[in-house]
C-alpha atoms as a PDB file:
ATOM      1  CA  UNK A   1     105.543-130.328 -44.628  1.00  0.00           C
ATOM      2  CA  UNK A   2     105.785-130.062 -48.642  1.00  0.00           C
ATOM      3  CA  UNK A   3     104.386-133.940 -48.797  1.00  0.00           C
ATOM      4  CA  UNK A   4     101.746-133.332 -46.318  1.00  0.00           C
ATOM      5  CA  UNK A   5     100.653-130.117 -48.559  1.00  0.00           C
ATOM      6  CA  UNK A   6     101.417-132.056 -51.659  1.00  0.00           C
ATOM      7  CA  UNK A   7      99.425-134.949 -50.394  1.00  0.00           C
ATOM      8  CA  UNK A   8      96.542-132.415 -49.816  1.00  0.00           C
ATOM      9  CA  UNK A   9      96.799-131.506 -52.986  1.00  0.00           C
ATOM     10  CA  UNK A  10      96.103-134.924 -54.646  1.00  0.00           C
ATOM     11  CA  UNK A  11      93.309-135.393 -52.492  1.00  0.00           C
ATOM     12  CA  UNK A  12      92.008-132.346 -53.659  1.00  0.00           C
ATOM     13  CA  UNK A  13      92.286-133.715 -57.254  1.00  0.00           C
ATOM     14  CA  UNK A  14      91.407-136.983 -56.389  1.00  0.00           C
ATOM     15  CA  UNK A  15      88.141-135.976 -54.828  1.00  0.00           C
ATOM     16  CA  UNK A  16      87.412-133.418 -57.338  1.00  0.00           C
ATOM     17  CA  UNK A  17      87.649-135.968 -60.403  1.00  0.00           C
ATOM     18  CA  UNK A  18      85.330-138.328 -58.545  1.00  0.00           C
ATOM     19  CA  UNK A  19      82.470-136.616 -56.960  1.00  0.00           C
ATOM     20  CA  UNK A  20      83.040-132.131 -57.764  1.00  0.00           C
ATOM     21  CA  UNK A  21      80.674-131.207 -55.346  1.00  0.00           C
ATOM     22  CA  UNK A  22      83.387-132.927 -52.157  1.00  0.00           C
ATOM     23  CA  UNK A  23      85.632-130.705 -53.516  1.00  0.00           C
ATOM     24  CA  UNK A  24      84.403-127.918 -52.740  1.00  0.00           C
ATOM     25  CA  UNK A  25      85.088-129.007 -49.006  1.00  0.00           C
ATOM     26  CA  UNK A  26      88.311-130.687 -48.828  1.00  0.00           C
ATOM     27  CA  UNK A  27      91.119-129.518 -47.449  1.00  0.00           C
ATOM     28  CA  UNK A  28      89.589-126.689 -44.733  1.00  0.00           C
ATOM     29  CA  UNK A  29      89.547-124.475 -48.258  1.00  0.00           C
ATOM     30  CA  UNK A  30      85.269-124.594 -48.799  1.00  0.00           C
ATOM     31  CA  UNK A  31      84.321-122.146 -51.218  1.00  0.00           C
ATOM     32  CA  UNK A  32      82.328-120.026 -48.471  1.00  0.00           C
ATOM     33  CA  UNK A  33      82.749-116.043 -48.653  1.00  0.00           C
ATOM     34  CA  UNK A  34      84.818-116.238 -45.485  1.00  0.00           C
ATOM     35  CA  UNK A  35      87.436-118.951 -47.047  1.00  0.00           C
ATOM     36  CA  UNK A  36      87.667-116.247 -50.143  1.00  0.00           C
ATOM     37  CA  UNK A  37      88.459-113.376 -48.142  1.00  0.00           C
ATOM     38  CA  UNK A  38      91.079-115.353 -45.537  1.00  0.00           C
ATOM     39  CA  UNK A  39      92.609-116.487 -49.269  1.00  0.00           C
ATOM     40  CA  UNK A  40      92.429-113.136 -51.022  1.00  0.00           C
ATOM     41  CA  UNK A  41      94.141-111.272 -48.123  1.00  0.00           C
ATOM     42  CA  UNK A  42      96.812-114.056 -48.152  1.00  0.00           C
ATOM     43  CA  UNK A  43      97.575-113.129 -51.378  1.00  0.00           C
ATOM     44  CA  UNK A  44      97.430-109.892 -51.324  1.00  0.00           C
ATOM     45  CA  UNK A  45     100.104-110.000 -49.087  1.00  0.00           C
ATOM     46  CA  UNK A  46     102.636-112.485 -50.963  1.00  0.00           C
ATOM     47  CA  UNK A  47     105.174-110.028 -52.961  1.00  0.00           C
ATOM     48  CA  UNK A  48     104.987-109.715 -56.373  1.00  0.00           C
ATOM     49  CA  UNK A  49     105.757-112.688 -58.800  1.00  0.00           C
ATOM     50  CA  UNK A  50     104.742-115.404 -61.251  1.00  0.00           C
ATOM     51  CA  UNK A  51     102.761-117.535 -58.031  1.00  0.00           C
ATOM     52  CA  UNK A  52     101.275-114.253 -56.303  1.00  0.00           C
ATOM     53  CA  UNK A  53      99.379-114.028 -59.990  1.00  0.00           C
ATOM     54  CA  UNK A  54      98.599-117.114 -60.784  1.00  0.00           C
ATOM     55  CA  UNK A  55      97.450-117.258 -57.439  1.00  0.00           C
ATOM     56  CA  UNK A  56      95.141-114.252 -58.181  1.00  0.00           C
ATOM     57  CA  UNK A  57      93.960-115.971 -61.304  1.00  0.00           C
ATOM     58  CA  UNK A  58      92.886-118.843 -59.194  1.00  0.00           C
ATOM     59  CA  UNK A  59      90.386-116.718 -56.735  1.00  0.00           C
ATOM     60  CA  UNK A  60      89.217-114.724 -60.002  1.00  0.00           C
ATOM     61  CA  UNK A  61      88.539-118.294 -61.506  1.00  0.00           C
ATOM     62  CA  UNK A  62      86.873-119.383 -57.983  1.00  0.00           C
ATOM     63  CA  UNK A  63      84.732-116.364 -57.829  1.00  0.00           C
ATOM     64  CA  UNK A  64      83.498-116.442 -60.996  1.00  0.00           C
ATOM     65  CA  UNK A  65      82.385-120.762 -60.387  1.00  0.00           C
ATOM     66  CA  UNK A  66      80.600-119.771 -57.173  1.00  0.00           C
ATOM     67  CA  UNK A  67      79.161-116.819 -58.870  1.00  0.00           C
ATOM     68  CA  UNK A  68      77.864-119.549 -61.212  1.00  0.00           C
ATOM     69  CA  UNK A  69      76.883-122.180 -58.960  1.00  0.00           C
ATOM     70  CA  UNK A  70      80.098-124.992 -59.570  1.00  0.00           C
ATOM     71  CA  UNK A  71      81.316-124.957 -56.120  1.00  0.00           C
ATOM     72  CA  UNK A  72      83.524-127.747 -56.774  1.00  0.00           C
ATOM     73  CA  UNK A  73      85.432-126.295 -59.219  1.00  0.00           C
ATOM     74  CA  UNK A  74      85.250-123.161 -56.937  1.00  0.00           C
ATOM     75  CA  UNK A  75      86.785-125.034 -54.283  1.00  0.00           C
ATOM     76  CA  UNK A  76      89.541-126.540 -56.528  1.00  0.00           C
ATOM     77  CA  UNK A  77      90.622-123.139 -57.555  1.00  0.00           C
ATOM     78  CA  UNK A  78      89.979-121.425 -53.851  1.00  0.00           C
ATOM     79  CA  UNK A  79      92.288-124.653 -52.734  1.00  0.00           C
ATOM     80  CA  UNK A  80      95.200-123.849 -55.438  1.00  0.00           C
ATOM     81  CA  UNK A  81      95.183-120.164 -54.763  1.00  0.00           C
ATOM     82  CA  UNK A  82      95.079-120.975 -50.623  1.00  0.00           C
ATOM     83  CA  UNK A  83      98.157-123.378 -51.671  1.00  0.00           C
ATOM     84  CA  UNK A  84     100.088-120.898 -53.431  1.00  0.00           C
ATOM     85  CA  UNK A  85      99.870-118.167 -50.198  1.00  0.00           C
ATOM     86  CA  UNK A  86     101.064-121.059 -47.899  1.00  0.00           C
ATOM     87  CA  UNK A  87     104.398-121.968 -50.085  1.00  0.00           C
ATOM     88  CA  UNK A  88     105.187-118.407 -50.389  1.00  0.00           C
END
Protein backbone atom coordinates (compact mmCIF):
# COMPACT_ATOMS: atom_id res chain seq x y z
CA UNK A 1 0.00 0.00 0.00
CA UNK A 2 3.01 2.56 0.82
CA UNK A 3 4.25 2.05 -3.08
CA UNK A 4 0.87 2.39 -4.45
CA UNK A 5 0.54 5.82 -2.29
CA UNK A 6 4.13 6.58 -3.02
CA UNK A 7 3.58 5.91 -6.65
CA UNK A 8 0.61 8.41 -6.42
CA UNK A 9 2.69 10.66 -5.18
CA UNK A 10 5.19 10.85 -8.12
CA UNK A 11 2.47 11.08 -10.40
CA UNK A 12 1.32 13.88 -8.62
CA UNK A 13 4.79 15.50 -9.13
CA UNK A 14 5.23 14.23 -12.35
CA UNK A 15 2.05 15.73 -13.67
CA UNK A 16 2.41 18.84 -11.78
CA UNK A 17 6.00 19.68 -13.32
CA UNK A 18 4.61 19.06 -16.79
CA UNK A 19 1.27 20.56 -17.31
CA UNK A 20 0.07 22.47 -13.31
CA UNK A 21 -3.29 22.80 -14.27
CA UNK A 22 -3.60 18.28 -14.39
CA UNK A 23 -2.55 18.58 -11.13
CA UNK A 24 -5.00 19.97 -9.73
CA UNK A 25 -6.98 16.67 -10.62
CA UNK A 26 -4.81 13.80 -10.06
CA UNK A 27 -5.06 11.53 -7.62
CA UNK A 28 -9.13 11.87 -6.59
CA UNK A 29 -7.53 15.06 -4.45
CA UNK A 30 -9.09 18.15 -7.03
CA UNK A 31 -8.85 21.30 -5.37
CA UNK A 32 -12.83 21.64 -5.18
CA UNK A 33 -14.34 23.05 -1.75
CA UNK A 34 -15.65 19.56 -1.03
CA UNK A 35 -11.99 17.81 -1.45
CA UNK A 36 -10.81 20.74 1.19
CA UNK A 37 -13.26 20.05 3.72
CA UNK A 38 -13.07 15.87 3.40
CA UNK A 39 -9.02 16.86 3.84
CA UNK A 40 -9.34 19.43 6.60
CA UNK A 41 -11.57 17.17 8.77
CA UNK A 42 -9.00 14.36 8.15
CA UNK A 43 -6.64 16.32 9.71
CA UNK A 44 -8.25 17.65 12.19
CA UNK A 45 -8.62 14.41 13.44
CA UNK A 46 -4.86 13.01 13.19
CA UNK A 47 -3.30 13.63 16.88
CA UNK A 48 -0.97 16.09 17.41
CA UNK A 49 2.59 16.00 15.79
CA UNK A 50 5.20 17.19 13.31
CA UNK A 51 2.84 15.55 10.06
CA UNK A 52 -0.68 16.68 11.59
CA UNK A 53 1.09 20.40 11.06
CA UNK A 54 2.74 20.21 8.24
CA UNK A 55 -0.24 18.73 7.05
CA UNK A 56 -2.17 21.89 8.15
CA UNK A 57 0.42 24.01 6.44
CA UNK A 58 -0.35 22.21 3.28
CA UNK A 59 -4.36 23.07 3.20
CA UNK A 60 -3.38 26.74 4.46
CA UNK A 61 -0.92 26.76 1.39
CA UNK A 62 -3.84 25.12 -0.87
CA UNK A 63 -6.37 27.60 0.24
CA UNK A 64 -4.54 30.43 -0.19
CA UNK A 65 -3.52 29.06 -4.36
CA UNK A 66 -7.23 28.52 -5.01
CA UNK A 67 -8.00 31.72 -3.32
CA UNK A 68 -5.60 33.02 -5.99
CA UNK A 69 -6.53 31.16 -8.93
CA UNK A 70 -3.26 28.36 -9.18
CA UNK A 71 -5.29 25.34 -8.83
CA UNK A 72 -2.47 23.23 -9.66
CA UNK A 73 -0.40 24.15 -7.08
CA UNK A 74 -3.65 24.01 -4.96
CA UNK A 75 -4.05 20.56 -5.84
CA UNK A 76 -0.37 19.63 -5.14
CA UNK A 77 -0.66 20.93 -1.67
CA UNK A 78 -4.54 19.61 -1.12
CA UNK A 79 -2.79 16.12 -2.44
CA UNK A 80 0.24 16.30 0.24
CA UNK A 81 -1.98 17.32 3.08
CA UNK A 82 -4.76 14.37 1.90
CA UNK A 83 -1.41 12.11 1.94
CA UNK A 84 -0.32 12.97 5.27
CA UNK A 85 -4.12 12.08 6.94
CA UNK A 86 -3.94 8.68 5.08
CA UNK A 87 -0.31 7.57 6.60
CA UNK A 88 -1.35 8.66 9.93
Amino acid sequence: MIKTLIGAATMVAVAYAVAPAQAAHMGGTGCSGANMTKTETAVEAMADNDVKFGAEKEISLAQDAMLNGKMGACGMHLGKAAHAAMAK
